[in-house]
Protein backbone atom coordinates (compact mmCIF):
# COMPACT_ATOMS: atom_id res chain seq x y z
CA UNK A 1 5.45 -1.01 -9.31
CA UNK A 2 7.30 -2.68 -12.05
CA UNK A 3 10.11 -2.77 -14.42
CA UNK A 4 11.15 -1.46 -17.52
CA UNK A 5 12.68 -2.98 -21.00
CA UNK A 6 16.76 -2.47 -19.42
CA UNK A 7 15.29 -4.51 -16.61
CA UNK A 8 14.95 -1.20 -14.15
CA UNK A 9 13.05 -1.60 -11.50
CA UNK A 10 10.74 1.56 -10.88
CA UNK A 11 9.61 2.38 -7.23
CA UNK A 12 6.59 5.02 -6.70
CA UNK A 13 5.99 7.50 -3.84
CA UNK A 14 2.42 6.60 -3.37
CA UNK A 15 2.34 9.81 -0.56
CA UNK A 16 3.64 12.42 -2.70
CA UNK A 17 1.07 11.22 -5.57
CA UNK A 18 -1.41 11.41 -3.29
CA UNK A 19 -4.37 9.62 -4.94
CA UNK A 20 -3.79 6.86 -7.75
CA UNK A 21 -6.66 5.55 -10.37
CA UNK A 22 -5.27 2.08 -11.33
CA UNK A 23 -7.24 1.95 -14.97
CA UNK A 24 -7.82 -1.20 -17.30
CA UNK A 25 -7.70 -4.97 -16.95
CA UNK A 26 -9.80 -5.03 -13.71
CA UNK A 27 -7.76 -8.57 -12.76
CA UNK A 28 -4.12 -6.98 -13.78
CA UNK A 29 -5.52 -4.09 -11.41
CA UNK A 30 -6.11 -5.66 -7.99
CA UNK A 31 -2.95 -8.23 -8.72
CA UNK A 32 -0.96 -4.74 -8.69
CA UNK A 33 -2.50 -3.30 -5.73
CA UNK A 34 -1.88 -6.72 -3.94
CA UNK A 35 1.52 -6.48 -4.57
CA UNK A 36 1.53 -3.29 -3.43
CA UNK A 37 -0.18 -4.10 -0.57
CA UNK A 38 2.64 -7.06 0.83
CA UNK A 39 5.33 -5.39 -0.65
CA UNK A 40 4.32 -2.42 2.22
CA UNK A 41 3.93 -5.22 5.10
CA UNK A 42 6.84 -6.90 4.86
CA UNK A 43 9.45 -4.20 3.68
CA UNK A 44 11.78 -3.03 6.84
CA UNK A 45 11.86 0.70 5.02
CA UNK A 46 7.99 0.86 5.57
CA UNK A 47 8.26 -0.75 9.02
CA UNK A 48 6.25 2.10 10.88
CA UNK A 49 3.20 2.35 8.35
CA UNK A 50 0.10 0.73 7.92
CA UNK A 51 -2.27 -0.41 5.35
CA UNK A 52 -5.75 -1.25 4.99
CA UNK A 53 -7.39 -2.95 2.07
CA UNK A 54 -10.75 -2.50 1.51
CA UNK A 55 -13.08 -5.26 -0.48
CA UNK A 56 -9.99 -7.79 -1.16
CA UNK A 57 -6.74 -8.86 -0.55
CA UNK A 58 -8.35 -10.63 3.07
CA UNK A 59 -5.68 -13.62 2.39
CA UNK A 60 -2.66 -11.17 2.48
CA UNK A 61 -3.68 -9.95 6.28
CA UNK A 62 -1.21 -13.01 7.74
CA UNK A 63 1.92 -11.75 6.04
CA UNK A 64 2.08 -9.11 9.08
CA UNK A 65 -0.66 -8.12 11.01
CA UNK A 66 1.24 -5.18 12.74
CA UNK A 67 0.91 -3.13 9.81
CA UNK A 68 -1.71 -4.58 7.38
CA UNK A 69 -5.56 -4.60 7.76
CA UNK A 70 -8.33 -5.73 5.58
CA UNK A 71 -11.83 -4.27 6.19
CA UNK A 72 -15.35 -4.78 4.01
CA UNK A 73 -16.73 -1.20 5.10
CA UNK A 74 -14.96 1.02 3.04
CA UNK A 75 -16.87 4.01 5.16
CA UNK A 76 -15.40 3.45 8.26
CA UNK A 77 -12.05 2.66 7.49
CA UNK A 78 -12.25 6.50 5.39
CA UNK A 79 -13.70 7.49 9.02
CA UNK A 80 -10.38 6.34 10.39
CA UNK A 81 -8.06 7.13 7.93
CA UNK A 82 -9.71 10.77 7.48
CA UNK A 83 -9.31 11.37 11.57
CA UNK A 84 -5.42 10.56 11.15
CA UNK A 85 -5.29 12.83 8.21
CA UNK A 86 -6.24 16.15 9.93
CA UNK A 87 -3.71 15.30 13.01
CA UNK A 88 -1.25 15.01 10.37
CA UNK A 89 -2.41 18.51 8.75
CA UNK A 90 -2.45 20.49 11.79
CA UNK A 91 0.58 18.78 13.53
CA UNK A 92 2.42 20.57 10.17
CA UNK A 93 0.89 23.54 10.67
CA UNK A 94 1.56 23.76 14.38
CA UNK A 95 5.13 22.64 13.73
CA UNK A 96 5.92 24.48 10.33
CA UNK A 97 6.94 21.47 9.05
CA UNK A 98 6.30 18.59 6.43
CA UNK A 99 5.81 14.81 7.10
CA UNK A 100 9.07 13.63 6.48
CA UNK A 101 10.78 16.40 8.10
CA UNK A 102 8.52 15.24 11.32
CA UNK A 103 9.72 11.60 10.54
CA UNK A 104 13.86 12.71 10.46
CA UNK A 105 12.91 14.32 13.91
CA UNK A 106 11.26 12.42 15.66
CA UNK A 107 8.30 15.39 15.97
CA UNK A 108 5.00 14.61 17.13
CA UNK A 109 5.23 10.87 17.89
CA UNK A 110 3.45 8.57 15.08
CA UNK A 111 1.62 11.21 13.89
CA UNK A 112 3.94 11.59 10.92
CA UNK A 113 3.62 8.14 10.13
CA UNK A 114 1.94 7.18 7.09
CA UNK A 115 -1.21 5.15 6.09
CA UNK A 116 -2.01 3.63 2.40
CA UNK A 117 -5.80 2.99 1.95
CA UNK A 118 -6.35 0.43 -1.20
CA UNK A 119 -9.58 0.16 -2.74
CA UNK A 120 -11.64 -2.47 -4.92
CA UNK A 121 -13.67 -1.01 -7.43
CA UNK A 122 -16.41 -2.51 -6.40
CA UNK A 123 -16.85 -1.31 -3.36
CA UNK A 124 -16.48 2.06 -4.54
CA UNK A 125 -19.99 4.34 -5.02
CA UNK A 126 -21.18 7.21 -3.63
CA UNK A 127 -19.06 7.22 -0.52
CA UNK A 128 -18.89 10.81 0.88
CA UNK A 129 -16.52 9.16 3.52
CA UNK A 130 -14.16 8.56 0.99
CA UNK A 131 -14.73 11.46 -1.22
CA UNK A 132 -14.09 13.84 1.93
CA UNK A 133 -10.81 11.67 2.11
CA UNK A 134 -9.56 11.93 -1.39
CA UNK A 135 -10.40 16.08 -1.22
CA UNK A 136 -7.93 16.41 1.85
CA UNK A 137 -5.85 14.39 -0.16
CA UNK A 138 -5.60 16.85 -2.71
CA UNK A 139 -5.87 19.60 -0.79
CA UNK A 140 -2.89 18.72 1.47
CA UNK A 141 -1.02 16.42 -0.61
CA UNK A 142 2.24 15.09 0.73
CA UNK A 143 1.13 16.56 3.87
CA UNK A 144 -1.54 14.50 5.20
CA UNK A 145 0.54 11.80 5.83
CA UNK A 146 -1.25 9.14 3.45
CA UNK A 147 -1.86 7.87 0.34
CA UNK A 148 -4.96 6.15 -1.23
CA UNK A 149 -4.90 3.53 -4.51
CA UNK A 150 -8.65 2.78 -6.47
CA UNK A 151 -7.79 -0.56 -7.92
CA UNK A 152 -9.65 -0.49 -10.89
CA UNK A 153 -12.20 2.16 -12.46
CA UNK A 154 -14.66 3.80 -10.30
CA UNK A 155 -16.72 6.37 -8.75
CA UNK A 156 -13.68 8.76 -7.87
CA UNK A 157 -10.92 7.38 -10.71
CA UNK A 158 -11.72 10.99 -12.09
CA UNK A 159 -10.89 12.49 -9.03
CA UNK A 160 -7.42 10.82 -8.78
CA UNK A 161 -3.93 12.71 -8.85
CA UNK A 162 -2.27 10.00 -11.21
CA UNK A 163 -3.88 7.76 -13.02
CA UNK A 164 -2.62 4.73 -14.44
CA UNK A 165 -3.68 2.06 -16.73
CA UNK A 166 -2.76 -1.53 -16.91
CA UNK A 167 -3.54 -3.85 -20.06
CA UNK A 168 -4.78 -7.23 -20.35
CA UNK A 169 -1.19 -8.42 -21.86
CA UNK A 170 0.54 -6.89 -17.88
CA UNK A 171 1.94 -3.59 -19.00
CA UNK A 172 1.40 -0.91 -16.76
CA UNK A 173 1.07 2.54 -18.38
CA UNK A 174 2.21 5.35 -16.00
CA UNK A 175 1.60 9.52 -18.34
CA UNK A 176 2.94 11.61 -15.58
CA UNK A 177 6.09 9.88 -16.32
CA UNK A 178 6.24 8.38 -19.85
CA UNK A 179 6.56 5.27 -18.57
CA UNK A 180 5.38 1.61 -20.15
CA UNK A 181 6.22 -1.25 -17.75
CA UNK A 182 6.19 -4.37 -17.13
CA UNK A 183 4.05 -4.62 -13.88
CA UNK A 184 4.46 -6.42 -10.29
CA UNK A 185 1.74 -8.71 -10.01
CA UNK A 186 0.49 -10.96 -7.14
CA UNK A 187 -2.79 -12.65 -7.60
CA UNK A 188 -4.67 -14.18 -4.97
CA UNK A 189 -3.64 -17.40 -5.35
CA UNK A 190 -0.09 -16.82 -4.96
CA UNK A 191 -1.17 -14.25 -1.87
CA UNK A 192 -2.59 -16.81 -0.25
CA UNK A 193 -0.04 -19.46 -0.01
CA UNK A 194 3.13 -16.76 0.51
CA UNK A 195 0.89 -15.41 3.32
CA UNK A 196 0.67 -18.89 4.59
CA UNK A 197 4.38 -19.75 4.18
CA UNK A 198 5.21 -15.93 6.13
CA UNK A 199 2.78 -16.59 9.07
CA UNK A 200 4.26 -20.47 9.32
CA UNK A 201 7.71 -18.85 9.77
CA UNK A 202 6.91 -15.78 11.93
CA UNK A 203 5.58 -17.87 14.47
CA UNK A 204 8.20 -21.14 14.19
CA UNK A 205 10.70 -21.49 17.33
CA UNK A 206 14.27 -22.27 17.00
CA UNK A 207 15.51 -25.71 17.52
CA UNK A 208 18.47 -26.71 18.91
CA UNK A 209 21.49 -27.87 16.81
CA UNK A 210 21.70 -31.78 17.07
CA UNK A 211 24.93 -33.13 19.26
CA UNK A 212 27.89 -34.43 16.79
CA UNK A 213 27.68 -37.60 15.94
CA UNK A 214 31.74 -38.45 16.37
CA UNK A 215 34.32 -37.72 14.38
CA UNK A 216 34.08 -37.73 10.77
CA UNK A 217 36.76 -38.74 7.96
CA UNK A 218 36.86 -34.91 6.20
């Protein structure tokens, strides 16, 4: 999520948080969940979950389509992500067991496997889609096998398990931790063209080397 004055960088377990309120400079906020967002896609140690972004971040889709989604209906994708949820819940009741624990062994398939749901503020009202999503989410936290981030102040930021705020000049203020950083940003700009540059390369073929030309003097 950023780094600190040594030059630390500081990773966050967005599952065992459960539900993060990004607060502040609405740009700095969606520029952090972006990151987020293709930092997920493209990382091998996230390789089996998905992501879905809901009300921006459309240009970052292309950087891998296997495990990033955009959608404008915030709604249904809670629909979705709330259905996964539950199989999650009852898969650790029915094993006695939590979500990584199911991951080490290989228990119950991809049910174990998590999802991050990202939010835009502004698509953020009175869902009760989401808001039955973010009260499993609190109610089963690390064990629902997901994690959602409201990019910027909302509806539900009250309702969050962490809250953070980000300021205008890029710091991003994490309490639970004591933590002032310097955050990871990627605006949409930049998202676009690394998303193009990714795709471009994903789906290039290999050419053959070129035959020698001779001998040469070295």
């Amino acid at each position: 999520v950023g780094s600190d004055a040594q030059g630390y960088c500081w990773l966050l377990d967005l599952e065992r948080a459960g539900v993060i309120a990004l607060t502040g400079d609405p740009d700095r906020c969606l520029d952090l969940a972006r990151f987020l967002a293709a930092e997920l896609s493209v990382n091998t140690w996230s390789d089996h979950l998905n992501a879905t972004m809901v009300g921006f971040g459309q240009e970052l889709v292309d950087l891998n389509p296997a495990r990033l989604r955009y959608s404008a209906d915030l709604d249904a994708a809670a629909v979705a992500l709330t259905v996964d949820a539950i199989d999650a819940v009852d898969a650790c009741a029915q094993t006695g067991m939590d979500v990584r624990s199911g991951r080490v062994r290989d228990v119950c398939g991809d049910t174990f496997m998590p999802h991050v749901l990202l939010v835009a503020p502004e698509c953020v009202a009175d869902s009760d889609k989401l808001a039955d999503l973010i009260e499993i989410a609190a109610t089963h936290r690390g064990r629902a096998a997901m994690a959602i981030v409201l990019a910027g102040e909302g509806a539900f930021t009250e309702h969050a398990s962490w809250t953070m705020e980000l300021t205008e000049a890029g710091h991003l203020i994490v309490p639970e931790l004591g933590l002032d950083l310097t955050a990871n940003q990627l605006p949409s700009h930049e998202a676009a063209g690394l998303s193009q540059m990714l795709s471009q390369v994903a789906a290039a073929a290999d050419e053959p080397v070129p035959a020698a030309a001779g001998h040469q003097p070295w």
